[in-house]
Each structure stands twice: as structure tokens, then as C-alpha cells.
Protein backbone atom coordinates (compact mmCIF):
# COMPACT_ATOMS: atom_id res chain seq x y z
CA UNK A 1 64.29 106.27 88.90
CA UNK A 2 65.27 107.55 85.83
CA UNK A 3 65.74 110.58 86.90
CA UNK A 4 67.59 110.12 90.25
CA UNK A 5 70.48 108.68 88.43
CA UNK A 6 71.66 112.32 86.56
CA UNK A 7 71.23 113.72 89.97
CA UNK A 8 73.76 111.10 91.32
CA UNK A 9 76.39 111.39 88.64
CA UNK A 10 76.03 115.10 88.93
CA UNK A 11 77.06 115.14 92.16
CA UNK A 12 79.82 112.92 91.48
CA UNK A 13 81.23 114.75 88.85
CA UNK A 14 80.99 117.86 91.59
CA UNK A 15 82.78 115.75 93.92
CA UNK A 16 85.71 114.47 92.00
CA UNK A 17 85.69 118.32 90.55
CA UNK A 18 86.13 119.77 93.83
CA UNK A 19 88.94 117.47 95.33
CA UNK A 20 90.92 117.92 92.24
CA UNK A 21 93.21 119.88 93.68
CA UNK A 22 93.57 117.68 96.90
CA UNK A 23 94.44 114.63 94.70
CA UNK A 24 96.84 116.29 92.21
CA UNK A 25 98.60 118.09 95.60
CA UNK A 26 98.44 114.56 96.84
CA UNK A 27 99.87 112.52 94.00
CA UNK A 28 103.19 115.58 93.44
CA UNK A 29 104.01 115.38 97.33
CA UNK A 30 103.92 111.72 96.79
CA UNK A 31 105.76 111.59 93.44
CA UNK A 32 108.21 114.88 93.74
CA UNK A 33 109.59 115.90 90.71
CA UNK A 34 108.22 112.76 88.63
CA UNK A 35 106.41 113.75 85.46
CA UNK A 36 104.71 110.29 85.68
CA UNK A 37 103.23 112.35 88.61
CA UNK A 38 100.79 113.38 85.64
CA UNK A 39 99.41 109.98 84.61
CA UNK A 40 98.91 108.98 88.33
CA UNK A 41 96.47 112.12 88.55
CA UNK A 42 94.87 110.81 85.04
CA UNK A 43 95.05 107.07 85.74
CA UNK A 44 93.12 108.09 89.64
CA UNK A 45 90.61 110.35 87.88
CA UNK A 46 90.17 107.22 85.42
CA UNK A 47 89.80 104.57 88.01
CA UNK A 48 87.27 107.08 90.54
CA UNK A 49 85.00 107.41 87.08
CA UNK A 50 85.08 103.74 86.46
CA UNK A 51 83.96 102.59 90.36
CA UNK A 52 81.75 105.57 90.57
CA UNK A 53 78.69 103.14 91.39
CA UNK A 54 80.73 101.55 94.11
CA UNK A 55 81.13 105.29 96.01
CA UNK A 56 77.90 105.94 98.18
CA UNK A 57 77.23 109.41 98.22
CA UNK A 58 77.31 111.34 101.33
CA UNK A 59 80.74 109.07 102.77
CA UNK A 60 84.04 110.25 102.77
CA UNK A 61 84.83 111.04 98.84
CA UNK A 62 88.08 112.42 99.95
CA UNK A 63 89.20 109.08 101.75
CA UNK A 64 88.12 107.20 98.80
CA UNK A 65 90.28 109.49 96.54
CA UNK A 66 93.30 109.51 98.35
CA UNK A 67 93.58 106.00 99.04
CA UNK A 68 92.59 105.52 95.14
CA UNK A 69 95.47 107.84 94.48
CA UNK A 70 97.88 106.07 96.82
CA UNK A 71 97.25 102.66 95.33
CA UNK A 72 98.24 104.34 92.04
CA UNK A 73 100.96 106.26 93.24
CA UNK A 74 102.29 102.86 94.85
CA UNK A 75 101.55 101.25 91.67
CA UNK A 76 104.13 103.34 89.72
CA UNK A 77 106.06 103.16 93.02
CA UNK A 78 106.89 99.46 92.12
CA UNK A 79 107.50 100.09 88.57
CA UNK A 80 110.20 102.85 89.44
CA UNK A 81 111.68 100.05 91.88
CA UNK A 82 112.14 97.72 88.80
CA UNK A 83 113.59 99.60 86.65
CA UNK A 84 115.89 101.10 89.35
CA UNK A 85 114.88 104.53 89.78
CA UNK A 86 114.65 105.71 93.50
CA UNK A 87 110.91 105.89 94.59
CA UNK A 88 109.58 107.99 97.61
CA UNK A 89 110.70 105.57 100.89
CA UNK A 90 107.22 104.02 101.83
CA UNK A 91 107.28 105.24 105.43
CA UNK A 92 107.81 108.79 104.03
CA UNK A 93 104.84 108.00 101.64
CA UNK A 94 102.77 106.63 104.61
CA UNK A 95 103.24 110.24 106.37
CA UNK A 96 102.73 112.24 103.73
CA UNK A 97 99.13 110.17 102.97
CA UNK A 98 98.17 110.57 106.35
CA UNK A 99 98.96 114.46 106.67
CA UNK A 100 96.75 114.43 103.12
CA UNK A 101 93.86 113.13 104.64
CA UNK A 102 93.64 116.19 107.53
CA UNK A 103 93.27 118.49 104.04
CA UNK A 104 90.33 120.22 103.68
CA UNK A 105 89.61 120.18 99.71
CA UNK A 106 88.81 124.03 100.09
CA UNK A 107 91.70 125.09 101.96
CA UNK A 108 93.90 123.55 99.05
CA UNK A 109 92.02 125.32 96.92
CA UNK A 110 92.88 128.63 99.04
CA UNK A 111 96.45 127.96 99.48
CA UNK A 112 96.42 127.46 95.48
CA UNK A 113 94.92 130.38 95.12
CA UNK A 114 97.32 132.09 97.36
CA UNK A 115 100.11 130.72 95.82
CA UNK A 116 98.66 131.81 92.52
CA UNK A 117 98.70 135.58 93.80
CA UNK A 118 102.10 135.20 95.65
CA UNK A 119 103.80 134.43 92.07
CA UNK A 120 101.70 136.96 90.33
CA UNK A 121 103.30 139.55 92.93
CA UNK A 122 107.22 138.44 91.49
CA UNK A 123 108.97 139.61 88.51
CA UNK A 124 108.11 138.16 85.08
CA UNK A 125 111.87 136.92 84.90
CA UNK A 126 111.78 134.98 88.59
CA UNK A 127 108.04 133.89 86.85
CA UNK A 128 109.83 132.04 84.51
CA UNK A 129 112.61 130.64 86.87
CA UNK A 130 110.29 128.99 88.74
CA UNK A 131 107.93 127.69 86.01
CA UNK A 132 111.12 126.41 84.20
CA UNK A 133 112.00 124.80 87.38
CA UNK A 134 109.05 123.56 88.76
CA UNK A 135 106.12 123.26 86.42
CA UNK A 136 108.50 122.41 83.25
CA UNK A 137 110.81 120.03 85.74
CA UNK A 138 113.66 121.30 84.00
CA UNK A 139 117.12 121.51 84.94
CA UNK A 140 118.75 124.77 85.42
CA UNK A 141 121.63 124.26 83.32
CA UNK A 142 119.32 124.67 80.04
CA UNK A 143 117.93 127.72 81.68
CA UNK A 144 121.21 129.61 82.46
CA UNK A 145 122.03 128.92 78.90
CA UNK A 146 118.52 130.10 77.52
CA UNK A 147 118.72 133.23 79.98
CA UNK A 148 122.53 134.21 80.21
CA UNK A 149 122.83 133.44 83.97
CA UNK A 150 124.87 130.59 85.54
CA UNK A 151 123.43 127.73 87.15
CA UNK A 152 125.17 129.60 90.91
CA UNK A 153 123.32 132.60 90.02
CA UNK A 154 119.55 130.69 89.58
CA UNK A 155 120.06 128.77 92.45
CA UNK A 156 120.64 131.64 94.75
CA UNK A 157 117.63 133.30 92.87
CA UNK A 158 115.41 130.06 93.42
CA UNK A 159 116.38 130.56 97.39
CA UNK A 160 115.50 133.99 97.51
CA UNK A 161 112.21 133.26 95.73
CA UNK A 162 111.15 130.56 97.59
CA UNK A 163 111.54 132.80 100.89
CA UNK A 164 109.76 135.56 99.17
CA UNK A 165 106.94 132.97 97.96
CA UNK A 166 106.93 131.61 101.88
CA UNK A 167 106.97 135.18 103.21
CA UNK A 168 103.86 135.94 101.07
CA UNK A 169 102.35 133.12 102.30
CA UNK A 170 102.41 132.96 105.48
CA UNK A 171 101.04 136.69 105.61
CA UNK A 172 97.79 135.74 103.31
CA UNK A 173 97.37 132.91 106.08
CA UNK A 174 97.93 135.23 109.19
CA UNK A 175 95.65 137.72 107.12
CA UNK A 176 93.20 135.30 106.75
CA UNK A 177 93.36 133.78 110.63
CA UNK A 178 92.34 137.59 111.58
CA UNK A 179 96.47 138.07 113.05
CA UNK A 180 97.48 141.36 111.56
């Protein structure tokens, strides 16, 4: 018996390892642009670790995540609501948890990947735009001052990356589907 129950946790641990992805994807399309986003992912990793002997192994870990996630994401939900900061509408959070659940933890881990290459593929300086932007959360006024460039000038540059980025995309997926 004593032995069983490293076995078990092991293949927890590779469990809530492998849907990492899935849940922090999750918790950002549920929380856009919210750097609480962050603590969500921590406080859902926190809570999965603590009810770990309440998950049977072999059921549906992702379902158990995700809804884990969502009652955390809702959580903060409510405390955005009280101190008057505009929350995700519910029905739009509803959608968004049900498309989550059709994810296959390895195909997020793919389209990271992807994404991952896509970026590598732009130039250092639309790099930064879009870590500035998206993985800092800043605003672009700070980053047309930091780079020279006014705000009009980023946002068209954001556009054109984010078409380049979807372009990219799209191809690895068509690539990958065996369409030339």
C-alpha cells in the first residue's frame, strides 16, 4: 500500500503538469487582460493539490480543472463586481468554459508551441511590441515614449502583427492537417 500511493501522486503531478497550459489558456480567455489572471492560475493549481485525494484517477482531470478554474475565476469575478471594475459578462464566461472543455490539453500545447515559433519568425522590435503589450499588460503610451514611436504608429504595428501572427498560424495548422 505503501507503495501505490507515490505511484498515485505521480500521476497526479503528471496530470495537473500536462493541462497546465489548458488551465492558464482557460483562466486569460476568462480574465482578459487582468493580471489577477495570475493568482487565479496559482490559487487553481493550489486548490487541485489540496483535493488531490478527492480526484479518482482515470476520470476526466480536465473537467475537474476547468470547472476548479471557473469557480476561481468566478470567485475574483465577484470581487471585481464589488469594487466596481467590469468583469467578463457571465454568459460570455459560460461560452468561453464550454468551448474550453472541447480542448485537447495537447493541441494547446501545439498551438503554444506554434505561437512560440510564429513570434520567433518577427522582428526583435515587433518582439517587444507585443510582449510590452501583451505579456507585460502595458499600455502603449509608455512604450511610444520608451521606443520613439507614437501610440498611432504601435497600434497600426500591433494590427499588422497580429495578421502576420494569424497568417503564420493558420499555415502551421493547414501544414499540420496535411492541406498544403
Amino acid at each position: 500500500m505503501a507503495e501505490e500511493q507515490p505511484s498515485v501522486e505521480k500521476e497526479f503531478v503528471e496530470l495537473l503538469v500536462s493541462h497546465q497550459s489548458l488551465i492558464r489558456a482557460f483562466v486569460i480567455s476568462l480574465l482578459p487582460g487582468l493580471p489577477e489572471a495570475e493568482d487565479v492560475i496559482q490559487n487553481t493549481n493550489q486548490v487541485l493539490w489540496s483535493k488531490r485525494e478527492q480526484f479518482t484517477l482515470g476520470t476526466n482531470f480536465k473537467a475537474w480543472a476547468l470547472t476548479t478554474a471557473r469557480f476561481q475565476t468566478m470567485a475574483l469575478q465577484q470581487k471585481l463586481r464589488n469594487e466596481r471594475r467590469q468583469p467578463l459578462d457571465d454568459d460570455v464566461m459560460e461560452m468561453v468554459a464550454e468551448e474550453a472543455m472541447d480542448l485537447d490539453p495537447a493541441e494547446c500545447n501545439r498551438r503554444l508551441a506554434d505561437l512560440n515559433d510564429c513570434m520567433s519568425q518577427l522582428q526583435v522590435r515587433d518582439q517587444e511590441l507585443v510582449l510590452h503589450r501583451y505579456w507585460k499588460k502595458a499600455g502603449l503610451a509608455e512604450h511610444a515614449r520608451e521606443t520613439g514611436r507614437s501610440v498611432g504608429a504601435l497600434k497600426v504595428a500591433l494590427h499588422r502583427i497580429r495578421e502576420t501572427l494569424r497568417t503564420c498560424l493558420e499555415r502551421k495548422i493547414q501544414m499540420r492537417e496535411g492541406h498544403p
